[in-house]
C-alpha atoms as a PDB file:
ATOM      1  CA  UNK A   1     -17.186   2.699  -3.931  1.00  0.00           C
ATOM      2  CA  UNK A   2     -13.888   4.259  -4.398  1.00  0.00           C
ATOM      3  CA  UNK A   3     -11.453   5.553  -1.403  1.00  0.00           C
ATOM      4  CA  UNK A   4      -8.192   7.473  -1.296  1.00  0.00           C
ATOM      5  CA  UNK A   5      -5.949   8.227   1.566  1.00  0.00           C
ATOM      6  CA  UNK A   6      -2.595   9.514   1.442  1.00  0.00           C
ATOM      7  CA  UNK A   7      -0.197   7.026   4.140  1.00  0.00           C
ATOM      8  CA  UNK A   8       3.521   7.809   5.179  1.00  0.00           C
ATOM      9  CA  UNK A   9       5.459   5.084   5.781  1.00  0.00           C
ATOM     10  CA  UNK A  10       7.201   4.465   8.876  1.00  0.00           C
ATOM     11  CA  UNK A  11       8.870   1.061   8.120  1.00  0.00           C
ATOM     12  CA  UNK A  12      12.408   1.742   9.217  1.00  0.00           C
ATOM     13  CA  UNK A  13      13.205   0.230   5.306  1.00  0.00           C
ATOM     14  CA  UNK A  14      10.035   1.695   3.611  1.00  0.00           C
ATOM     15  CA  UNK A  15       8.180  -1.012   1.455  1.00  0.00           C
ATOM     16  CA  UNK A  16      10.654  -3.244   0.642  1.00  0.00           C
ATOM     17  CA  UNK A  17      10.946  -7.124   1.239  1.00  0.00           C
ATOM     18  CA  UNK A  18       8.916  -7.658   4.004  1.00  0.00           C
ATOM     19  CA  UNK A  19       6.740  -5.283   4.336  1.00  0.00           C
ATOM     20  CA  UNK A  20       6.383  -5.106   0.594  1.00  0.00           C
ATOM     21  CA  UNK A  21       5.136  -8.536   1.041  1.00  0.00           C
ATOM     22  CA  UNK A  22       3.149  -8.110   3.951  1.00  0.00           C
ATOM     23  CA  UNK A  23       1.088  -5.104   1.934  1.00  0.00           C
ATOM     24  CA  UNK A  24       0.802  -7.511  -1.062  1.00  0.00           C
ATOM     25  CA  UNK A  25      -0.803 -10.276   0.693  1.00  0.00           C
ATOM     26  CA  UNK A  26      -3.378  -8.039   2.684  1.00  0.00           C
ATOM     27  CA  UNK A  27      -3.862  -6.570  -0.332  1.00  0.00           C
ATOM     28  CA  UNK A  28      -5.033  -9.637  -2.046  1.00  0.00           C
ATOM     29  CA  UNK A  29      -7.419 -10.560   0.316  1.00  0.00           C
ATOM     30  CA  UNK A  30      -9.767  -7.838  -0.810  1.00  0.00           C
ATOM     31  CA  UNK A  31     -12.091  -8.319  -3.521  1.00  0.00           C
ATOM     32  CA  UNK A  32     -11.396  -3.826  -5.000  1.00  0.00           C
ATOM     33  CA  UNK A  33      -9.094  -2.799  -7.118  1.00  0.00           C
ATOM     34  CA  UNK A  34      -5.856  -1.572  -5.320  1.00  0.00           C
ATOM     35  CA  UNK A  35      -3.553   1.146  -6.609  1.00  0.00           C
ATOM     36  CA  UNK A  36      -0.502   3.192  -4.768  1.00  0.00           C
ATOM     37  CA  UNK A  37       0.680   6.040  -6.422  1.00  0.00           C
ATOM     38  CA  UNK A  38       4.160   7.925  -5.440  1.00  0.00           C
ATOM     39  CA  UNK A  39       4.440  11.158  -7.097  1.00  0.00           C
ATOM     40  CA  UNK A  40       4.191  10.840 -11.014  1.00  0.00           C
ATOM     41  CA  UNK A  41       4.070   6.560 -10.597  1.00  0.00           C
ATOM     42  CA  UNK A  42       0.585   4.764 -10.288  1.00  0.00           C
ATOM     43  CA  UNK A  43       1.282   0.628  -9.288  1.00  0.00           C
ATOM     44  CA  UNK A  44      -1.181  -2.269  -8.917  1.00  0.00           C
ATOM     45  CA  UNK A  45      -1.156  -2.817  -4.869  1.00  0.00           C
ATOM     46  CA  UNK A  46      -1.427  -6.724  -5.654  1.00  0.00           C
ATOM     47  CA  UNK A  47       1.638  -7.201  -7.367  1.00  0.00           C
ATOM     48  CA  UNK A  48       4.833  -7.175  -5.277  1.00  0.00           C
ATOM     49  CA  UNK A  49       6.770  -6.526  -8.004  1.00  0.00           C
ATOM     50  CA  UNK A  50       4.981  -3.012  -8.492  1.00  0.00           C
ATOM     51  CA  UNK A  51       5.593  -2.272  -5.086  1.00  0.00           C
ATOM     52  CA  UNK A  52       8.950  -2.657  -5.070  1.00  0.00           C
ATOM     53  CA  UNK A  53       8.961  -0.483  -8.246  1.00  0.00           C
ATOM     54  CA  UNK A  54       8.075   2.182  -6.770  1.00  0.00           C
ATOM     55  CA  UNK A  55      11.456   2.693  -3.903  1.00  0.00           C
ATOM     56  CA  UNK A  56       8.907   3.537  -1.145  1.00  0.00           C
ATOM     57  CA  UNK A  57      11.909   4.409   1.904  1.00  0.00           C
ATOM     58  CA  UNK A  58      11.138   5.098   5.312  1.00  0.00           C
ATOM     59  CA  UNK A  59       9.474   8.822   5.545  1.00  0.00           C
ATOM     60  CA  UNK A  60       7.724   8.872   1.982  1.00  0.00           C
ATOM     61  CA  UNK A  61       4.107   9.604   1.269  1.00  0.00           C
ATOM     62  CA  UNK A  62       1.677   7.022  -0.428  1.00  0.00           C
ATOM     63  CA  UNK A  63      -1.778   7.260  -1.893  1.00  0.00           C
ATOM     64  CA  UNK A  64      -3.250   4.241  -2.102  1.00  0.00           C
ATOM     65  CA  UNK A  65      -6.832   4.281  -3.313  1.00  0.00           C
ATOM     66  CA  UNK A  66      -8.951   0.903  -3.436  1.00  0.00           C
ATOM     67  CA  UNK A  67     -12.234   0.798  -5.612  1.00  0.00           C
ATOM     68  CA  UNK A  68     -15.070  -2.223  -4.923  1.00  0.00           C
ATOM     69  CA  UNK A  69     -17.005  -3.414  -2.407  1.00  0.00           C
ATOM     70  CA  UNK A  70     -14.343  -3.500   0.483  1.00  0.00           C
ATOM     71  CA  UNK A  71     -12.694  -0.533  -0.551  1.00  0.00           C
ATOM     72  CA  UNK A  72     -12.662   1.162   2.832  1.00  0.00           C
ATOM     73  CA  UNK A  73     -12.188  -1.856   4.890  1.00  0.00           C
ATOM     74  CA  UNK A  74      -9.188  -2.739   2.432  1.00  0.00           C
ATOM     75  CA  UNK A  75      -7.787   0.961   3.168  1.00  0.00           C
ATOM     76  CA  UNK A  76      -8.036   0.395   6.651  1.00  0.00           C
ATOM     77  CA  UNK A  77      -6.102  -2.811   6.832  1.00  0.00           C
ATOM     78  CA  UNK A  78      -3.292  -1.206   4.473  1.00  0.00           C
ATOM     79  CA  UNK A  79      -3.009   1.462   6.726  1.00  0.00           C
ATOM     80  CA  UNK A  80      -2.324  -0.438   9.615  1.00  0.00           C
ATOM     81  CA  UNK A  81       0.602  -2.143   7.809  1.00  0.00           C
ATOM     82  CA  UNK A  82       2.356   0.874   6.087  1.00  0.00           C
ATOM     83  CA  UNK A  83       2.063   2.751  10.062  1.00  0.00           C
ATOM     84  CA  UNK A  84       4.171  -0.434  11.523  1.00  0.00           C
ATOM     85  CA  UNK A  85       7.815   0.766  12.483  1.00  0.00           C
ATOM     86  CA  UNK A  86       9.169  -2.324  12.799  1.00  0.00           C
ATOM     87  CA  UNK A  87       8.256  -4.298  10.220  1.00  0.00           C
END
């Protein structure tokens, strides 16, 4: 199963540091593949280096898209971490 959905981040700092790491680690709990693409750049959502690659700020759309078995649920819990403000 594959799923997409396009996130804006509300972190005050956007994916960096913390919540960078915080996405990482949730990511790596699910058994799909994980990728976030930000306009022309597609990352691997497991590596934190990747995600800090990509300069998500505060205010900037995501797509992440997840393909396995979990896909959705793994979705899901990413969402919940890219809509915390205070992260």
């Amino acid at each position: 199963m594959k799923v997409k959905k396009k996130m804006r981040v509300r972190a005050k700092l956007g994916l960096h540091a913390r919540p960078a790491a915080m996405f990482v680690e949730a990511a790596n709990k699910f058994i799909s593949k994980i990728r976030v693409r930000k306009d022309d750049l597609v990352v691997d959502g497991k590596s934190i280096l990747n995600i800090l690659m990509l300069g998500v700020e505060c205010g900037d759309e995501i797509l992440v898209e997840a393909e396995g078995e979990d896909a959705h649920q793994a979705v899901e819990t990413l969402q919940e971490i890219v809509d915390k403000e205070d992260v």
